[in-house]
C-alpha atoms as a PDB file:
ATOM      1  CA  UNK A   1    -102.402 -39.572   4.545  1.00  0.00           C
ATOM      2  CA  UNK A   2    -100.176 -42.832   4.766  1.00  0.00           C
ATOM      3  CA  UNK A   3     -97.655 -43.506   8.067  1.00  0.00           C
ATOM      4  CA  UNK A   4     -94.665 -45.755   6.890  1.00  0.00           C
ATOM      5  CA  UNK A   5     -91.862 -46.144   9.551  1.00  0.00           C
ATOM      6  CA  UNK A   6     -93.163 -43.438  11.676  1.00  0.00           C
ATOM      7  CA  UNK A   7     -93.234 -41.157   8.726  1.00  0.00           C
ATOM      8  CA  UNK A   8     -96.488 -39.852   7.774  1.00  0.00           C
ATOM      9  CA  UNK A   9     -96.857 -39.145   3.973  1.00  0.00           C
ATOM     10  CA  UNK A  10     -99.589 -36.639   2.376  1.00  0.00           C
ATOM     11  CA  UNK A  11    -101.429 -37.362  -1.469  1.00  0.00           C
ATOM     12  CA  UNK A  12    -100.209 -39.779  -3.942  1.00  0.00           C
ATOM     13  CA  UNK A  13     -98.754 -37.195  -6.008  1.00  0.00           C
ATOM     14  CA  UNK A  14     -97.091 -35.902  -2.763  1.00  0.00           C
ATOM     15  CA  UNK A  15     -95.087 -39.114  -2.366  1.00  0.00           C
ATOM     16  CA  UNK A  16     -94.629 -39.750  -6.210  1.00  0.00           C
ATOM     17  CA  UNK A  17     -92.794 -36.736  -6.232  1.00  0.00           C
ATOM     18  CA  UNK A  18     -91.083 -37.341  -3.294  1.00  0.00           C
ATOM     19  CA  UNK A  19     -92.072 -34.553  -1.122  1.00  0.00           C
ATOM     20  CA  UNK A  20     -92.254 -35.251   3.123  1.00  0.00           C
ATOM     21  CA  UNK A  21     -95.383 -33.505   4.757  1.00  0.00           C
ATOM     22  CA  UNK A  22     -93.895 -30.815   7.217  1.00  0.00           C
ATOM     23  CA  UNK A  23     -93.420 -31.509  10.763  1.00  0.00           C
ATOM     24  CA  UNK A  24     -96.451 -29.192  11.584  1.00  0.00           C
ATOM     25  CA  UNK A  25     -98.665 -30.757   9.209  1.00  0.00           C
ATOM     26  CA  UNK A  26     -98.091 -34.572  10.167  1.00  0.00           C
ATOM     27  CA  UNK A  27    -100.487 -36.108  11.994  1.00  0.00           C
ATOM     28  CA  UNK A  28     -99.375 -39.306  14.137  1.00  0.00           C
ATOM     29  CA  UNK A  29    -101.895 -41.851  15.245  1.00  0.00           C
ATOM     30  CA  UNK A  30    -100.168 -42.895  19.116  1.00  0.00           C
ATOM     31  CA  UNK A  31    -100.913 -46.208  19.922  1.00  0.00           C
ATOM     32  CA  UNK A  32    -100.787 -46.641  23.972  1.00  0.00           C
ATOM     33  CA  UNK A  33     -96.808 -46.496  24.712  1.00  0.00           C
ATOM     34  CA  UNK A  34     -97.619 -48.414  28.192  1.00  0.00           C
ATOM     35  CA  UNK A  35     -96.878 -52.086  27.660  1.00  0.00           C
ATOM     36  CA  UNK A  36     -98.525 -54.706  29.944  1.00  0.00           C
ATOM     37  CA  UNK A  37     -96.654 -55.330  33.035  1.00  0.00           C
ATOM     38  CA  UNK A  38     -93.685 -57.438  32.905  1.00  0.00           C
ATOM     39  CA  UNK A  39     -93.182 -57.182  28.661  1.00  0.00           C
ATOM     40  CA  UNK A  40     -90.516 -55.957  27.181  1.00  0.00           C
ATOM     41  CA  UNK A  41     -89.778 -53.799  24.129  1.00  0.00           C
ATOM     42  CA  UNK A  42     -88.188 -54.323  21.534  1.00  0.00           C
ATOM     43  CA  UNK A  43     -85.136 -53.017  20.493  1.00  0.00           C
ATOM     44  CA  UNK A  44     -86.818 -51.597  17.531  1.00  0.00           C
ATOM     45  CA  UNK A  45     -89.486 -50.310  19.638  1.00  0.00           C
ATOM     46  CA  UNK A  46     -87.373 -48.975  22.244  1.00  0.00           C
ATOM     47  CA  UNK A  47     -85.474 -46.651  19.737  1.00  0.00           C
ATOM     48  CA  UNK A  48     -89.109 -45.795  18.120  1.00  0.00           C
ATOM     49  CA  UNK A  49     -90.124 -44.589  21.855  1.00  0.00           C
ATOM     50  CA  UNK A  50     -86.765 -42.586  22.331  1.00  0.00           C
ATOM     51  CA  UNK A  51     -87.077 -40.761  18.689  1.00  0.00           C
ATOM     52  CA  UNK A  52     -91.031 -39.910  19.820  1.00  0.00           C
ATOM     53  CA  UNK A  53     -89.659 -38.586  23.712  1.00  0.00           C
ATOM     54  CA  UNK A  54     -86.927 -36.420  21.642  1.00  0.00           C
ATOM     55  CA  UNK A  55     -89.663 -35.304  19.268  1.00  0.00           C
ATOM     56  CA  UNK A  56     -91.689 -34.644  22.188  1.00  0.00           C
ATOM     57  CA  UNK A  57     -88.571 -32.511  23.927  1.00  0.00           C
ATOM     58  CA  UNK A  58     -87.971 -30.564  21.000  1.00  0.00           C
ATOM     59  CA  UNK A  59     -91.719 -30.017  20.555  1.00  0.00           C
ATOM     60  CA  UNK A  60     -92.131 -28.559  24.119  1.00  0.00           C
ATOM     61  CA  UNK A  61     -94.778 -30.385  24.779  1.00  0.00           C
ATOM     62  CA  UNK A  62     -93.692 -31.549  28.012  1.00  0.00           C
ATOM     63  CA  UNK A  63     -97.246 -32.161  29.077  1.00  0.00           C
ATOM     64  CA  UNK A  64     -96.962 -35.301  27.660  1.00  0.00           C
ATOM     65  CA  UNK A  65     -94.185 -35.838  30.040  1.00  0.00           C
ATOM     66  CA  UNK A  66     -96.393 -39.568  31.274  1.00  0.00           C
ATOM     67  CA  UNK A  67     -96.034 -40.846  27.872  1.00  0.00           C
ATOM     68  CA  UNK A  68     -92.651 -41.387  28.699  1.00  0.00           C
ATOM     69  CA  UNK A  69     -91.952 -41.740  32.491  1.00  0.00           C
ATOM     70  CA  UNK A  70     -93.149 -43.850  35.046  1.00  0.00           C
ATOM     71  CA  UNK A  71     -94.943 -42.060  37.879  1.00  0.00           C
ATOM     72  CA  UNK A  72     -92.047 -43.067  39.836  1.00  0.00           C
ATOM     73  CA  UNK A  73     -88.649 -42.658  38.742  1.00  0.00           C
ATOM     74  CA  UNK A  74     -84.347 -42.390  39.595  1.00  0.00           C
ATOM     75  CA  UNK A  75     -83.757 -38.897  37.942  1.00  0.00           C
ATOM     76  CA  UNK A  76     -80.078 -38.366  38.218  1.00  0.00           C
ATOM     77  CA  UNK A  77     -79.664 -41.113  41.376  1.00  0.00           C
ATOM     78  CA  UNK A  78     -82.832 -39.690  43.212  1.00  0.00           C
ATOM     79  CA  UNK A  79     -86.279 -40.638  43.398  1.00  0.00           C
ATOM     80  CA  UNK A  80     -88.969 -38.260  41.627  1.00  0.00           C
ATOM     81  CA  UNK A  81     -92.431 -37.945  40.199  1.00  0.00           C
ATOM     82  CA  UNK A  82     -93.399 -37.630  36.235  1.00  0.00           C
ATOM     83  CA  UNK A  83     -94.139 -33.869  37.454  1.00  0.00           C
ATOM     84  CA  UNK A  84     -90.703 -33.616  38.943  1.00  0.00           C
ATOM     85  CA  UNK A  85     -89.630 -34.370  35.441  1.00  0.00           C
ATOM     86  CA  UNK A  86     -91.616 -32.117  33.817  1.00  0.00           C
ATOM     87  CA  UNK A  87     -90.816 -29.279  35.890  1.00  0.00           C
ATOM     88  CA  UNK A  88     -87.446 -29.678  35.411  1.00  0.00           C
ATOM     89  CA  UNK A  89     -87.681 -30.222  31.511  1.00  0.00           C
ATOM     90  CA  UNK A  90     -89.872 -26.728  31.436  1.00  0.00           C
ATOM     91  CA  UNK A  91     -86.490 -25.279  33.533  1.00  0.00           C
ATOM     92  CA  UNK A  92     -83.853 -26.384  31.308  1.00  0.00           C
ATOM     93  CA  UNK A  93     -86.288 -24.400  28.560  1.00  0.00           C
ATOM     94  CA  UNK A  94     -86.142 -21.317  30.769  1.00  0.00           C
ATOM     95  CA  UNK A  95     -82.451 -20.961  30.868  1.00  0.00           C
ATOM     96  CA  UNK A  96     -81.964 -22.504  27.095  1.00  0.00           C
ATOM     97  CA  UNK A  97     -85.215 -21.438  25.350  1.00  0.00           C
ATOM     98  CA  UNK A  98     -84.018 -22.210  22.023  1.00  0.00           C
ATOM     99  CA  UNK A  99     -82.192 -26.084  23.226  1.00  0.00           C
ATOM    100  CA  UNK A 100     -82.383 -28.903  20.969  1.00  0.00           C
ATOM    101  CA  UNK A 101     -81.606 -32.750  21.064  1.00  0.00           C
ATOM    102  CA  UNK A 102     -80.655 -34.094  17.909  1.00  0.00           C
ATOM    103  CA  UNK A 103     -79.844 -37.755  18.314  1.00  0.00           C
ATOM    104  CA  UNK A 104     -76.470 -39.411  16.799  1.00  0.00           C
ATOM    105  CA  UNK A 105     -76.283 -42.915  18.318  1.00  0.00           C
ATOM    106  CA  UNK A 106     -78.629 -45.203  19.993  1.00  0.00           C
ATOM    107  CA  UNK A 107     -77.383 -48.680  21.869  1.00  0.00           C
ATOM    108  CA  UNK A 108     -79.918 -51.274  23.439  1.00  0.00           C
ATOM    109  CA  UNK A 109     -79.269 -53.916  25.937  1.00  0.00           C
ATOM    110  CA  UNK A 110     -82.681 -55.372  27.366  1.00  0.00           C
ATOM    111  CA  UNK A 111     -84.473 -52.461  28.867  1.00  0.00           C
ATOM    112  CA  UNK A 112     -81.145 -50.197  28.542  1.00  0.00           C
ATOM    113  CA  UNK A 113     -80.830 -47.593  26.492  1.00  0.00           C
ATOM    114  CA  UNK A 114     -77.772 -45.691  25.682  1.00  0.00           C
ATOM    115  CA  UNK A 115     -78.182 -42.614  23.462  1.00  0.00           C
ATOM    116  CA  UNK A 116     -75.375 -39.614  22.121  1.00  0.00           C
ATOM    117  CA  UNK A 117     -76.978 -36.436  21.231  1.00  0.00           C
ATOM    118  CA  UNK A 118     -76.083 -33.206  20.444  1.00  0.00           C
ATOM    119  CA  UNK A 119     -77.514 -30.522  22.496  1.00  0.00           C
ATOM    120  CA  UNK A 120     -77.216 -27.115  20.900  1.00  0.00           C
ATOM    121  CA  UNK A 121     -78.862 -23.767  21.992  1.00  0.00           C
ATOM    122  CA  UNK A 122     -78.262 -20.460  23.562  1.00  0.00           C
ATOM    123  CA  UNK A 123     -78.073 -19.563  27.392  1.00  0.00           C
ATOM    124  CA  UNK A 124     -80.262 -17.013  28.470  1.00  0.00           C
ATOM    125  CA  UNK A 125     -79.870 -17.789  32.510  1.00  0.00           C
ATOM    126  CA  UNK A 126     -77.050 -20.267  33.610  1.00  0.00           C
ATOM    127  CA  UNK A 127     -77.375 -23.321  32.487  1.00  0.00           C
ATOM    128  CA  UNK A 128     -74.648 -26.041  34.186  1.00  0.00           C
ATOM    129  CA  UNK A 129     -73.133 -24.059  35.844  1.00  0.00           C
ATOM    130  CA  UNK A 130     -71.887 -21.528  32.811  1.00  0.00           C
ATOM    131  CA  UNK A 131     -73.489 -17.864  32.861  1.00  0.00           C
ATOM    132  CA  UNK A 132     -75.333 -16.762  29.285  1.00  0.00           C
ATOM    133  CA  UNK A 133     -72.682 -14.745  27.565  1.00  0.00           C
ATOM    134  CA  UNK A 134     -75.085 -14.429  24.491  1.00  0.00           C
ATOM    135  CA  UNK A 135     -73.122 -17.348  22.483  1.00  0.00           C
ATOM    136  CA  UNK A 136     -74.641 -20.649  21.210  1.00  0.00           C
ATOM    137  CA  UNK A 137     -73.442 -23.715  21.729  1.00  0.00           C
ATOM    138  CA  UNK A 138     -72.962 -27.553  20.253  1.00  0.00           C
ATOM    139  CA  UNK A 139     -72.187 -30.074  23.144  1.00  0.00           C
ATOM    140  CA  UNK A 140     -71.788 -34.035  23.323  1.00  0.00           C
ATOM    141  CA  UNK A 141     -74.744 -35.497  25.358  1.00  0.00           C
ATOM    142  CA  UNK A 142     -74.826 -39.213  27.031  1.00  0.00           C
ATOM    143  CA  UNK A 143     -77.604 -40.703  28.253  1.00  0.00           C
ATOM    144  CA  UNK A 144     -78.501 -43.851  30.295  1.00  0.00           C
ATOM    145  CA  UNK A 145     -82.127 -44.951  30.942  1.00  0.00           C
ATOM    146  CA  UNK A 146     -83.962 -48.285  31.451  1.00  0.00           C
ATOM    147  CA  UNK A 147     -87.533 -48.905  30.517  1.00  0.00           C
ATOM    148  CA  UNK A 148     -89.733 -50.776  32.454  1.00  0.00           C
ATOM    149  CA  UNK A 149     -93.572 -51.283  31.262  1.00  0.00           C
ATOM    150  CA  UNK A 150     -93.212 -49.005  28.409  1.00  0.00           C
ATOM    151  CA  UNK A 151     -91.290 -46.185  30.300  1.00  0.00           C
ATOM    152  CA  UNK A 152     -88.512 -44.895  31.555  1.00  0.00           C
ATOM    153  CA  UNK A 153     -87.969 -45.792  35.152  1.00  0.00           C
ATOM    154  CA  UNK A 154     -84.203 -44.286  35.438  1.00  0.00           C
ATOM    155  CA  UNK A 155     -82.741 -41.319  33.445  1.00  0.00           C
ATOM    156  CA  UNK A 156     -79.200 -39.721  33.627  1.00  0.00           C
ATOM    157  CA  UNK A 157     -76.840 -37.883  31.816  1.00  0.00           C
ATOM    158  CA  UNK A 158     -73.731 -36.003  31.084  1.00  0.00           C
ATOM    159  CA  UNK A 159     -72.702 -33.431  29.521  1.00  0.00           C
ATOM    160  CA  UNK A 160     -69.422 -32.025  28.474  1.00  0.00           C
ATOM    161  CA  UNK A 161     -69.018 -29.558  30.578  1.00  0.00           C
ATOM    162  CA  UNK A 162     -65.754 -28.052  29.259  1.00  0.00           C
ATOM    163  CA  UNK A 163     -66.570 -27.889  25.686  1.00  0.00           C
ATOM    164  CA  UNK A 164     -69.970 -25.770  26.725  1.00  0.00           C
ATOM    165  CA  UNK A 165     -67.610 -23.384  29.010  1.00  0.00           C
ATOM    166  CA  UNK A 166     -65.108 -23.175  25.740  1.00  0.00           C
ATOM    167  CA  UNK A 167     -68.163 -22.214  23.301  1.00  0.00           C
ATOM    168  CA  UNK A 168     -69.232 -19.485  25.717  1.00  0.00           C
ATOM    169  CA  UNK A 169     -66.060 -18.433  26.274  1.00  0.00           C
ATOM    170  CA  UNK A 170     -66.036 -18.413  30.243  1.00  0.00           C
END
């Protein structure tokens, strides 16, 4: 196997011929995300950390939730726990089982990150505030977090609330 840019590659003659190893086949080697107190990340590592969180999101594998977020964090303007976090990621996956994040723009300013993603999926419990009507939907995500240390340390976001209520026709 050879990693390039994140990538991981299989055989010669798989790259020759130009073929990517499947997402369930790639094996990653993860260097410690944590950075030494006080560093800071740069902004090519800070958008290689946000691609492996979203990769970790769509995964499921929230139990690698501390990868990514300080034990103590601002979640949506209050204070909460990497196991807040995770229990709340593992809800949003009860109501949406099939939700994705597919990012579409990424901004850095220090330890700021700004991201646009697209969020699509299909309600099976209410999810913001819109009850499942059995339609899937594409929405317009925005999200704010700073990183301190190697991770995240605030997280927010909105959502476009009236184009989800449109989709499922409420």
């Amino acid at each position: 196997m050879v990693s390039a840019g994140g990538r991981t590659f299989g055989t010669a003659r798989d790259r020759a011929s130009g073929l990517r190893i499947r997402a369930a086949e790639r094996t990653r080697v993860r260097l410690p995300l944590r950075k030494p107190e006080g560093m800071t990340m740069s902004a090519a590592g800070l958008r290689e950390f946000y691609e492996d969180h979203i990769e970790m999101l769509n995964a499921r594998e929230f139990s690698r939730v501390r990868e990514f977020v300080d034990d103590r964090i601002t979640y949506f303007g209050e204070p909460a726990t990497d196991d807040q976090v995770a229990a709340a990621l593992t809800g949003e996956i009860e109501k949406v089982p099939d939700l994705r994040w597919e990012l579409t723009d990424f901004a850095v300013d220090g330890d700021n990150i700004a991201a646009r993603l697209i969020n699509t999926g299909t309600p099976v419990k209410e999810w913001l505030g819109v009850a499942p009507t059995g339609a899937s939907f594409e929405i317009v995500e925005y999200a704010i977090y700073k990183v301190r240390d190697g991770r995240f340390v605030h997280m927010t976001n909105l959502h476009d609330a009236g184009a989800l209520e449109r989709q499922l026709d409420v």
